[in-house]
PDB file of N, CA and C in Angstrom:
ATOM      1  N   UNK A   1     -10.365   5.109  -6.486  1.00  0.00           N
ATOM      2  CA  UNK A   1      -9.755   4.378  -5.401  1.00  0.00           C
ATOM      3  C   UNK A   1      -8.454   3.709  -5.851  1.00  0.00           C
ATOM      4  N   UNK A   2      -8.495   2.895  -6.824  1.00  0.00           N
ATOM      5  CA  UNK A   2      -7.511   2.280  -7.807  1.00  0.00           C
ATOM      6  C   UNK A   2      -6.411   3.209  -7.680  1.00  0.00           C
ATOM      7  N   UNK A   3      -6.314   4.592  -8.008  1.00  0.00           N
ATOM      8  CA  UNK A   3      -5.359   5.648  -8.941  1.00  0.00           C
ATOM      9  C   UNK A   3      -4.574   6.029  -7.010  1.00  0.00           C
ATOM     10  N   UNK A   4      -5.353   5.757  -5.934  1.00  0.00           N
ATOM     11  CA  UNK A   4      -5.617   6.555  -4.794  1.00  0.00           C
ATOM     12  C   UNK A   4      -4.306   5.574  -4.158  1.00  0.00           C
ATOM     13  N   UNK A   5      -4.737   4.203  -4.158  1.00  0.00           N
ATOM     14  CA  UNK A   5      -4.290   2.993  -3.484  1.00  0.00           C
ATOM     15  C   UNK A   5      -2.748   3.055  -4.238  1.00  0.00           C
ATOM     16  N   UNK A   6      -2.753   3.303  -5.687  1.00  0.00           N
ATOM     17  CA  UNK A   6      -1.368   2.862  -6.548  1.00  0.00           C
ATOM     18  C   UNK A   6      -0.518   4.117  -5.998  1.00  0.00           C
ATOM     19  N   UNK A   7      -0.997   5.046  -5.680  1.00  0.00           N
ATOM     20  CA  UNK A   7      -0.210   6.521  -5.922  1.00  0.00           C
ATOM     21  C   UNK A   7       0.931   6.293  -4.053  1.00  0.00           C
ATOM     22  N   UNK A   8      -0.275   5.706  -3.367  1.00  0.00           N
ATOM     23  CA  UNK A   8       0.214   5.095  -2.326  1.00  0.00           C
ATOM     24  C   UNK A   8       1.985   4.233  -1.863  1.00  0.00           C
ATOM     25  N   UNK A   9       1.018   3.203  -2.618  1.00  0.00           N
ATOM     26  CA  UNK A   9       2.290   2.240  -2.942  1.00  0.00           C
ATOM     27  C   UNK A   9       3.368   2.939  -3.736  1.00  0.00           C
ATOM     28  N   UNK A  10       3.304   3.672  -4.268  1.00  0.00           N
ATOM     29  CA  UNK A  10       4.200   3.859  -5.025  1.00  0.00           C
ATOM     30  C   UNK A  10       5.357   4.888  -4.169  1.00  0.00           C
ATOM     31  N   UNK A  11       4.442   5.801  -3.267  1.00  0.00           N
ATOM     32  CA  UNK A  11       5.364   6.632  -2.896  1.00  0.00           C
ATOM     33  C   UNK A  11       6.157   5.791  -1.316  1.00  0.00           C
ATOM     34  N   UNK A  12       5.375   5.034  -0.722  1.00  0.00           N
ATOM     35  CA  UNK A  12       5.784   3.792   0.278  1.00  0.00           C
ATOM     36  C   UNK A  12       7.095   3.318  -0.524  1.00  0.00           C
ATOM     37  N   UNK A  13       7.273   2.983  -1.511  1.00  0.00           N
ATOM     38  CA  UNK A  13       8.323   2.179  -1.647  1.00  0.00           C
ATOM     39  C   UNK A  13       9.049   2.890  -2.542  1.00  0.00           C
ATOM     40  N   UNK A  14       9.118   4.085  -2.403  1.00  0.00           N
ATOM     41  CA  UNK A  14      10.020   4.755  -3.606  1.00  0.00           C
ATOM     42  C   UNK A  14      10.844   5.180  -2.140  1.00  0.00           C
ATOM     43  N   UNK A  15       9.892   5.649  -0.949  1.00  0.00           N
ATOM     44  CA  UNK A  15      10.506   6.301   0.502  1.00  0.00           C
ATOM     45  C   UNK A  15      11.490   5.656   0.705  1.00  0.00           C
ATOM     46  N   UNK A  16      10.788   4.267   0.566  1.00  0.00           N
ATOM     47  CA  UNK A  16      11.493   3.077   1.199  1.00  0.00           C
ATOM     48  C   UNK A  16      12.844   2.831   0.207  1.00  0.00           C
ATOM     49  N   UNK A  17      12.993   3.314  -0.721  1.00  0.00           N
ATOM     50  CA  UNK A  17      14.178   2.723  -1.453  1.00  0.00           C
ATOM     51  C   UNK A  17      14.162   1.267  -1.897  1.00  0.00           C
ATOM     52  N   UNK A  18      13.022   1.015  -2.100  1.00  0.00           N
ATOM     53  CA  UNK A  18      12.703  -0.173  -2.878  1.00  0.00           C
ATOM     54  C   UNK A  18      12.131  -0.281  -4.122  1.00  0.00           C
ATOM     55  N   UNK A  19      12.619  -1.112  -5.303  1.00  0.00           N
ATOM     56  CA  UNK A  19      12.316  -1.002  -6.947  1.00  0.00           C
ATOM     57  C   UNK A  19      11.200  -1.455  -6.918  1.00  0.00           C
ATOM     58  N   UNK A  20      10.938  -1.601  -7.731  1.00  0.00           N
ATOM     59  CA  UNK A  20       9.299  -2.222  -8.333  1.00  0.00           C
ATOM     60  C   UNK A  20       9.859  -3.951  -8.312  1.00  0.00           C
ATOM     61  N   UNK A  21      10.978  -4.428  -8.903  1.00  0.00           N
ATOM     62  CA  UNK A  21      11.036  -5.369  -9.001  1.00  0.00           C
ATOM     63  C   UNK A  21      11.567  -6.451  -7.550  1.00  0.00           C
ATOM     64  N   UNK A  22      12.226  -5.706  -6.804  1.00  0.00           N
ATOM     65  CA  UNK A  22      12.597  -6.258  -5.190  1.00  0.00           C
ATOM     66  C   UNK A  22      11.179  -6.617  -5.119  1.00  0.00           C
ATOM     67  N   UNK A  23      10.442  -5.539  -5.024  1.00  0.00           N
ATOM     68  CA  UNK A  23       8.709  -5.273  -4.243  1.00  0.00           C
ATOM     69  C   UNK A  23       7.929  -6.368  -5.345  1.00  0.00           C
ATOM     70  N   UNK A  24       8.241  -6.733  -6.530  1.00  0.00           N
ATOM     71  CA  UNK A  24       7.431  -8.150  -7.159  1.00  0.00           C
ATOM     72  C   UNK A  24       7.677  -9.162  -6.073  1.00  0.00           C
ATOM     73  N   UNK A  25       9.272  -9.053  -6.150  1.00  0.00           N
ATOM     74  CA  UNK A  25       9.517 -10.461  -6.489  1.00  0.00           C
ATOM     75  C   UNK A  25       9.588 -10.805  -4.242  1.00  0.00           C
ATOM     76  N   UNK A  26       9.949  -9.778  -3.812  1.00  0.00           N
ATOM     77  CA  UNK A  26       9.029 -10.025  -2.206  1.00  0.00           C
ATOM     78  C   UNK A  26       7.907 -10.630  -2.043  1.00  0.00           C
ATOM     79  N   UNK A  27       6.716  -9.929  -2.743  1.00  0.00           N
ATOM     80  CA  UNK A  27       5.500 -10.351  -2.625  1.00  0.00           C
ATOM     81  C   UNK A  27       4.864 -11.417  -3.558  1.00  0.00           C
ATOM     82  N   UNK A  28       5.850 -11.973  -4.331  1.00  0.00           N
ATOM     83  CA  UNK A  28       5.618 -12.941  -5.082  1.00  0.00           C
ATOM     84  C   UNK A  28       4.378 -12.490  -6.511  1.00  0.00           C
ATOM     85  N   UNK A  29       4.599 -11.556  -6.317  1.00  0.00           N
ATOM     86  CA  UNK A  29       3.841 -10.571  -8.096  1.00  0.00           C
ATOM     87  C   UNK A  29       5.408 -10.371  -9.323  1.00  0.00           C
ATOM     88  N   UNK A  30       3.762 -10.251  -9.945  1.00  0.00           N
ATOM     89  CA  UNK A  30       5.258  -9.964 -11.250  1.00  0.00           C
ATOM     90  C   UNK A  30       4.801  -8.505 -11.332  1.00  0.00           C
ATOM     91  N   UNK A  31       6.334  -8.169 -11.971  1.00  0.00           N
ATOM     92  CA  UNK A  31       6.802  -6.855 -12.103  1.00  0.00           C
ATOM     93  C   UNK A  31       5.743  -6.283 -12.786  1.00  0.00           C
ATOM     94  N   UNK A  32       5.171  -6.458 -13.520  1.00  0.00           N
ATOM     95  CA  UNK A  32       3.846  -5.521 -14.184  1.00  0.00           C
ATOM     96  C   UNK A  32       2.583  -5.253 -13.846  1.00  0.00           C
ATOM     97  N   UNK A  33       2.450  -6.549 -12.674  1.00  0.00           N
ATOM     98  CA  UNK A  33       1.388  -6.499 -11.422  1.00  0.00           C
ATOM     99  C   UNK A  33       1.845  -5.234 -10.743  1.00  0.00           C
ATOM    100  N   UNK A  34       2.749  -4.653 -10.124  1.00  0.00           N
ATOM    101  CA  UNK A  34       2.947  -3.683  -9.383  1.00  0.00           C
ATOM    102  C   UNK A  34       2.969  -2.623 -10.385  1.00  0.00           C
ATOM    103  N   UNK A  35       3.611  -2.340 -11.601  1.00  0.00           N
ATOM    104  CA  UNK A  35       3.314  -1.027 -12.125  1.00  0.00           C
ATOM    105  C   UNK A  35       2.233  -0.728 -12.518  1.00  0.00           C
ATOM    106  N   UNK A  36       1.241  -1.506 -12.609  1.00  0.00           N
ATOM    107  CA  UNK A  36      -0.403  -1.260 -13.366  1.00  0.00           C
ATOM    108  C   UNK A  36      -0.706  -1.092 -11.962  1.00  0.00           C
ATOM    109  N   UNK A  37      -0.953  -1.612 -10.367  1.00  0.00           N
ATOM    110  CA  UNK A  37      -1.377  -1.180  -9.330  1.00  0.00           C
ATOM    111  C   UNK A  37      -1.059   0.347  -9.066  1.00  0.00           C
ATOM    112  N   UNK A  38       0.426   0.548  -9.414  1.00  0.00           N
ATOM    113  CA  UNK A  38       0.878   1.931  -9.302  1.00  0.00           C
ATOM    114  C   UNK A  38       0.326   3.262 -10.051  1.00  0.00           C
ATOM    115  N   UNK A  39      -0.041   2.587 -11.331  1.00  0.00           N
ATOM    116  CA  UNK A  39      -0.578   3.508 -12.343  1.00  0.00           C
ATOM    117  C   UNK A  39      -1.826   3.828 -11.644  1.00  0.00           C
ATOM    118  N   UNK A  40      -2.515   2.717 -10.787  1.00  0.00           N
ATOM    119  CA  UNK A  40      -4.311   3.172 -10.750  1.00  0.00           C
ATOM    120  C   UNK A  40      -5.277   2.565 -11.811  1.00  0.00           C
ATOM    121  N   UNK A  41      -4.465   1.470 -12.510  1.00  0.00           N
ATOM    122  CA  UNK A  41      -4.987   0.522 -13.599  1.00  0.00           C
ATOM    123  C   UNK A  41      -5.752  -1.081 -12.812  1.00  0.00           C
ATOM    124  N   UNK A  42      -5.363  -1.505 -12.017  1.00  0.00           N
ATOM    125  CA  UNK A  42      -5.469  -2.064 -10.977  1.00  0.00           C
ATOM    126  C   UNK A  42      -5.650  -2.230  -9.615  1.00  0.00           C
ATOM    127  N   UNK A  43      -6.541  -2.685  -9.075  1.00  0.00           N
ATOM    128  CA  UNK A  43      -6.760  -2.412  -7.496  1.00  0.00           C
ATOM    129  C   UNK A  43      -6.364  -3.857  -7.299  1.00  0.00           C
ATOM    130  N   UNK A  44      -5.210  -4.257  -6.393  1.00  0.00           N
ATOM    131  CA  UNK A  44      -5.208  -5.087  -5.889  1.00  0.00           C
ATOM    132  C   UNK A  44      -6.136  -5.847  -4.989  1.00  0.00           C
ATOM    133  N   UNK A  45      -6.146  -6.716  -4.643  1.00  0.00           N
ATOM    134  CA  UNK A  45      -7.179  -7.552  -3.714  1.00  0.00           C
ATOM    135  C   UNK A  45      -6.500  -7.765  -2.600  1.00  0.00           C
ATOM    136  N   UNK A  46      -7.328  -7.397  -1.642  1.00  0.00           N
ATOM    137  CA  UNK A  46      -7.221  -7.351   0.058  1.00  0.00           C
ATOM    138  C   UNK A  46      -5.938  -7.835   0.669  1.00  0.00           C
ATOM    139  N   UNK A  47      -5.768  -9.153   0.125  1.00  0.00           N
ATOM    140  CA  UNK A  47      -4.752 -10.209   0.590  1.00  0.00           C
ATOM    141  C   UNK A  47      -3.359  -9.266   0.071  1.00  0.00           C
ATOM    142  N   UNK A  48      -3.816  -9.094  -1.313  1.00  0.00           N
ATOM    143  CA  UNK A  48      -2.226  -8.943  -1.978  1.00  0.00           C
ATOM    144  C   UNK A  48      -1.913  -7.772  -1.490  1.00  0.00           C
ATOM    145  N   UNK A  49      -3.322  -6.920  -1.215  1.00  0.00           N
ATOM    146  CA  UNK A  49      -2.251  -5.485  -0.344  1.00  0.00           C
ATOM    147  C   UNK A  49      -1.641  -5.833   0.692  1.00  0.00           C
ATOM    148  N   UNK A  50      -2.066  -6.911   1.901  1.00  0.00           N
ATOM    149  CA  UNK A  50      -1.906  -6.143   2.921  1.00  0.00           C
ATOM    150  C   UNK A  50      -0.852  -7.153   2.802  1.00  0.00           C
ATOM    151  N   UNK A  51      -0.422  -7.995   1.650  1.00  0.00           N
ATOM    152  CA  UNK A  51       1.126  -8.791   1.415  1.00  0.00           C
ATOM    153  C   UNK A  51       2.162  -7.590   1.310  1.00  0.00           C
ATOM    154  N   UNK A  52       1.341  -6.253   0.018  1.00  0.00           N
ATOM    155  CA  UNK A  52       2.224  -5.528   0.103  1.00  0.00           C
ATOM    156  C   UNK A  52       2.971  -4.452   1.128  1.00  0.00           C
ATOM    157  N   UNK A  53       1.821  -4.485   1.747  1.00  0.00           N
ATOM    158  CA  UNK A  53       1.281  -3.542   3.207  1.00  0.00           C
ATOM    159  C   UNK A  53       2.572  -3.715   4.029  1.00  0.00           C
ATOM    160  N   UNK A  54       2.914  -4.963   4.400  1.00  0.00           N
ATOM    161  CA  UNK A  54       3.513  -5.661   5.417  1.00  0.00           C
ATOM    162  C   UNK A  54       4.980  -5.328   4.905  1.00  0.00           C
ATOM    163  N   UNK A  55       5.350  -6.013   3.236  1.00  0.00           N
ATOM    164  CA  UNK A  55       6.643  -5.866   2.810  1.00  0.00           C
ATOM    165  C   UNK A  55       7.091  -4.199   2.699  1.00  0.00           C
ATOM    166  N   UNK A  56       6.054  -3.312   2.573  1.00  0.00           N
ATOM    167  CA  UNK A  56       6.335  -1.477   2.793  1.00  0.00           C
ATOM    168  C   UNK A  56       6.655  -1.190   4.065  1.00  0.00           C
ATOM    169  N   UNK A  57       6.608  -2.327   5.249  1.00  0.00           N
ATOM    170  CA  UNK A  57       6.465  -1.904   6.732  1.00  0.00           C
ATOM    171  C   UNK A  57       5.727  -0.848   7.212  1.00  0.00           C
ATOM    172  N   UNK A  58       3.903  -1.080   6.480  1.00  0.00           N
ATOM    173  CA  UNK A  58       3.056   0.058   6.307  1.00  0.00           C
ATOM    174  C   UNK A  58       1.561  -0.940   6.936  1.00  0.00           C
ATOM    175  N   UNK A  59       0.472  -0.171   7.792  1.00  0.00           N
ATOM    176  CA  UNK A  59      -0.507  -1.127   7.317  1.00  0.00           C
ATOM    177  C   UNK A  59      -1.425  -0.149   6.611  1.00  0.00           C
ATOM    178  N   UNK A  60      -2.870  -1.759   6.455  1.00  0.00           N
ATOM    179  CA  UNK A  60      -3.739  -1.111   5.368  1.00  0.00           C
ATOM    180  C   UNK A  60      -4.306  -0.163   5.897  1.00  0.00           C
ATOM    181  N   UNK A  61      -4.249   0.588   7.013  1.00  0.00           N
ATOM    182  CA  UNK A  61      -4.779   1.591   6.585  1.00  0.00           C
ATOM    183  C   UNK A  61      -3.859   2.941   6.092  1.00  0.00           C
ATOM    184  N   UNK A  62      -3.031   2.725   5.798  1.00  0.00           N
ATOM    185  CA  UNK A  62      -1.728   3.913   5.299  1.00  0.00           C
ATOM    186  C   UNK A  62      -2.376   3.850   3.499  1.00  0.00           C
ATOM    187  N   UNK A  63      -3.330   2.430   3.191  1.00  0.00           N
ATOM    188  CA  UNK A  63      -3.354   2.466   1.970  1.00  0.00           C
ATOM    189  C   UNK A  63      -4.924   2.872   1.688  1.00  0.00           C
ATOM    190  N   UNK A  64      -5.984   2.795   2.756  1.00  0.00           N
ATOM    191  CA  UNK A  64      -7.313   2.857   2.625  1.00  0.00           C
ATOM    192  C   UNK A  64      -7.662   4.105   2.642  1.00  0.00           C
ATOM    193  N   UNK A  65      -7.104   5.251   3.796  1.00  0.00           N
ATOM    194  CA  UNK A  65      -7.400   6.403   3.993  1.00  0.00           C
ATOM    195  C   UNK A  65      -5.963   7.255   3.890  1.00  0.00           C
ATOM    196  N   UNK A  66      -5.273   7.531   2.739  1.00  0.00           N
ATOM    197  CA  UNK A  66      -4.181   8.030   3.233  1.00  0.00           C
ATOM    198  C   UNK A  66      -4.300   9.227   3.305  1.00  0.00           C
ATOM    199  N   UNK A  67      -5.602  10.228   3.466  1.00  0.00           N
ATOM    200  CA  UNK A  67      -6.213  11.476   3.296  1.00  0.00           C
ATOM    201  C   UNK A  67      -6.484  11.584   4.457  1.00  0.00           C
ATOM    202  N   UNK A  68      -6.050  10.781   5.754  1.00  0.00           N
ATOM    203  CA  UNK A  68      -6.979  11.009   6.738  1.00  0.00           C
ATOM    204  C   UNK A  68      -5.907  11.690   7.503  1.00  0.00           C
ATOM    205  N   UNK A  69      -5.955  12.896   7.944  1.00  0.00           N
ATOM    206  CA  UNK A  69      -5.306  13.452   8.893  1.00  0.00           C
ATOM    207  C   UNK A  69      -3.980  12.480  10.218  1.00  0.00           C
ATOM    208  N   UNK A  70      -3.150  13.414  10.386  1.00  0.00           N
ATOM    209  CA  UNK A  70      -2.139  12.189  11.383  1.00  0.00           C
ATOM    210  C   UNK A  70      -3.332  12.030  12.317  1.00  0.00           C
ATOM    211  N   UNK A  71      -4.238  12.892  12.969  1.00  0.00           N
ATOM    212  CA  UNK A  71      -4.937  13.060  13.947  1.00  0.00           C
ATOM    213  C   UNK A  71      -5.851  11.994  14.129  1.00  0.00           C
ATOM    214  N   UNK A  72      -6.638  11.830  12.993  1.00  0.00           N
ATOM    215  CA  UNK A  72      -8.043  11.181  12.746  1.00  0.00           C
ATOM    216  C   UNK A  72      -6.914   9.418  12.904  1.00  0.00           C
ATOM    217  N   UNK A  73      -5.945   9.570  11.567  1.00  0.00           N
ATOM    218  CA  UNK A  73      -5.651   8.485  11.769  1.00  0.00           C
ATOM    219  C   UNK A  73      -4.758   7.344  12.940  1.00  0.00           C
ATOM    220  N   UNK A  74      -5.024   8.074  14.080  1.00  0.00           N
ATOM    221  CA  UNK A  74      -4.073   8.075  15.230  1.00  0.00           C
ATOM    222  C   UNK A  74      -5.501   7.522  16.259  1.00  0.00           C
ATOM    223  N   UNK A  75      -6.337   8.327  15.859  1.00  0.00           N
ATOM    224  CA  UNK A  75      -8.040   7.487  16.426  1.00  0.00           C
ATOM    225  C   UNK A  75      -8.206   6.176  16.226  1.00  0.00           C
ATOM    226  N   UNK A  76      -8.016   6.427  14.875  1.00  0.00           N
ATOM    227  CA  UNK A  76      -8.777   4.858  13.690  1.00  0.00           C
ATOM    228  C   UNK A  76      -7.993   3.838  14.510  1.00  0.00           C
ATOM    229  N   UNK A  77      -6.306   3.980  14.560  1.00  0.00           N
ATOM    230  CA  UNK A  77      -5.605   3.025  14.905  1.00  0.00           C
ATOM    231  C   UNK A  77      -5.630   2.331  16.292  1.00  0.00           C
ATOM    232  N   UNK A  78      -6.260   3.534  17.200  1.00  0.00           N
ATOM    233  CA  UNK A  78      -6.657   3.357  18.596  1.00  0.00           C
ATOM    234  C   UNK A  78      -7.764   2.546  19.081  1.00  0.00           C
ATOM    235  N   UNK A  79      -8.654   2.790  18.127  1.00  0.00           N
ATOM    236  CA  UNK A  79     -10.109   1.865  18.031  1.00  0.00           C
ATOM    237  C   UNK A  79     -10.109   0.820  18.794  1.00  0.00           C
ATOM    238  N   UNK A  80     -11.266  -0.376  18.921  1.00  0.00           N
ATOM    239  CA  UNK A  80     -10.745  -1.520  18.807  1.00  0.00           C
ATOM    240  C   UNK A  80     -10.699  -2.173  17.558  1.00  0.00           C
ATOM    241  N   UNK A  81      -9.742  -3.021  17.515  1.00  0.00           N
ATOM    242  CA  UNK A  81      -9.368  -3.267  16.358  1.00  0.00           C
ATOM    243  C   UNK A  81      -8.496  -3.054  15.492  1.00  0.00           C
ATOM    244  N   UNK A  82      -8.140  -1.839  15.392  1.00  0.00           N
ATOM    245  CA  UNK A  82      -7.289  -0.439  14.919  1.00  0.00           C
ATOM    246  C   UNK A  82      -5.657  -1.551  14.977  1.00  0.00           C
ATOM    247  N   UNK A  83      -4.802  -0.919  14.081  1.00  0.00           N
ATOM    248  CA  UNK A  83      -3.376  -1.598  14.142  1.00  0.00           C
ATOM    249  C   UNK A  83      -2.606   0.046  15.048  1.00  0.00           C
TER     250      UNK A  83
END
């Protein structure tokens, strides 16, 4: 999940044209907090994703299921509840 969530973030903000260190120092992490999340060495905690979630202009679920079809994930978001 760890390796799943980092591989995520990583490609969110590489899209985005944002460094590792903008994306610390946004979310108020240090720079080695985000490359060990990126590696899959670290799973962030709920809060700090969906800090990062927000600063990617992404939500959590772009980071929970990013395997899930546009289709499926076009349901999830529809739900109640769903973003």
């Amino acid at each position: 999940m760890a390796k799943r969530v980092g591989a995520r973030v990583r490609e969110l903000r590489e899209s985005g044209g944002i460094k590792r260190e903008r994306l610390a120092w946004d979310c108020d992490l240090d720079r080695a907090y985000i490359g060990r999340s990126e590696a899959g060495r670290r799973l962030p905690a709920l809060p700090v994703l969906a800090q990062i979630a927000a600063r990617l202009d992404a939500d959590l679920l772009d980071f929970a299921a990013p395997a899930l079809s546009d289709e499926r994930a076009a349901l999830v978001r529809r739900a109640p509840g769903g973003k």
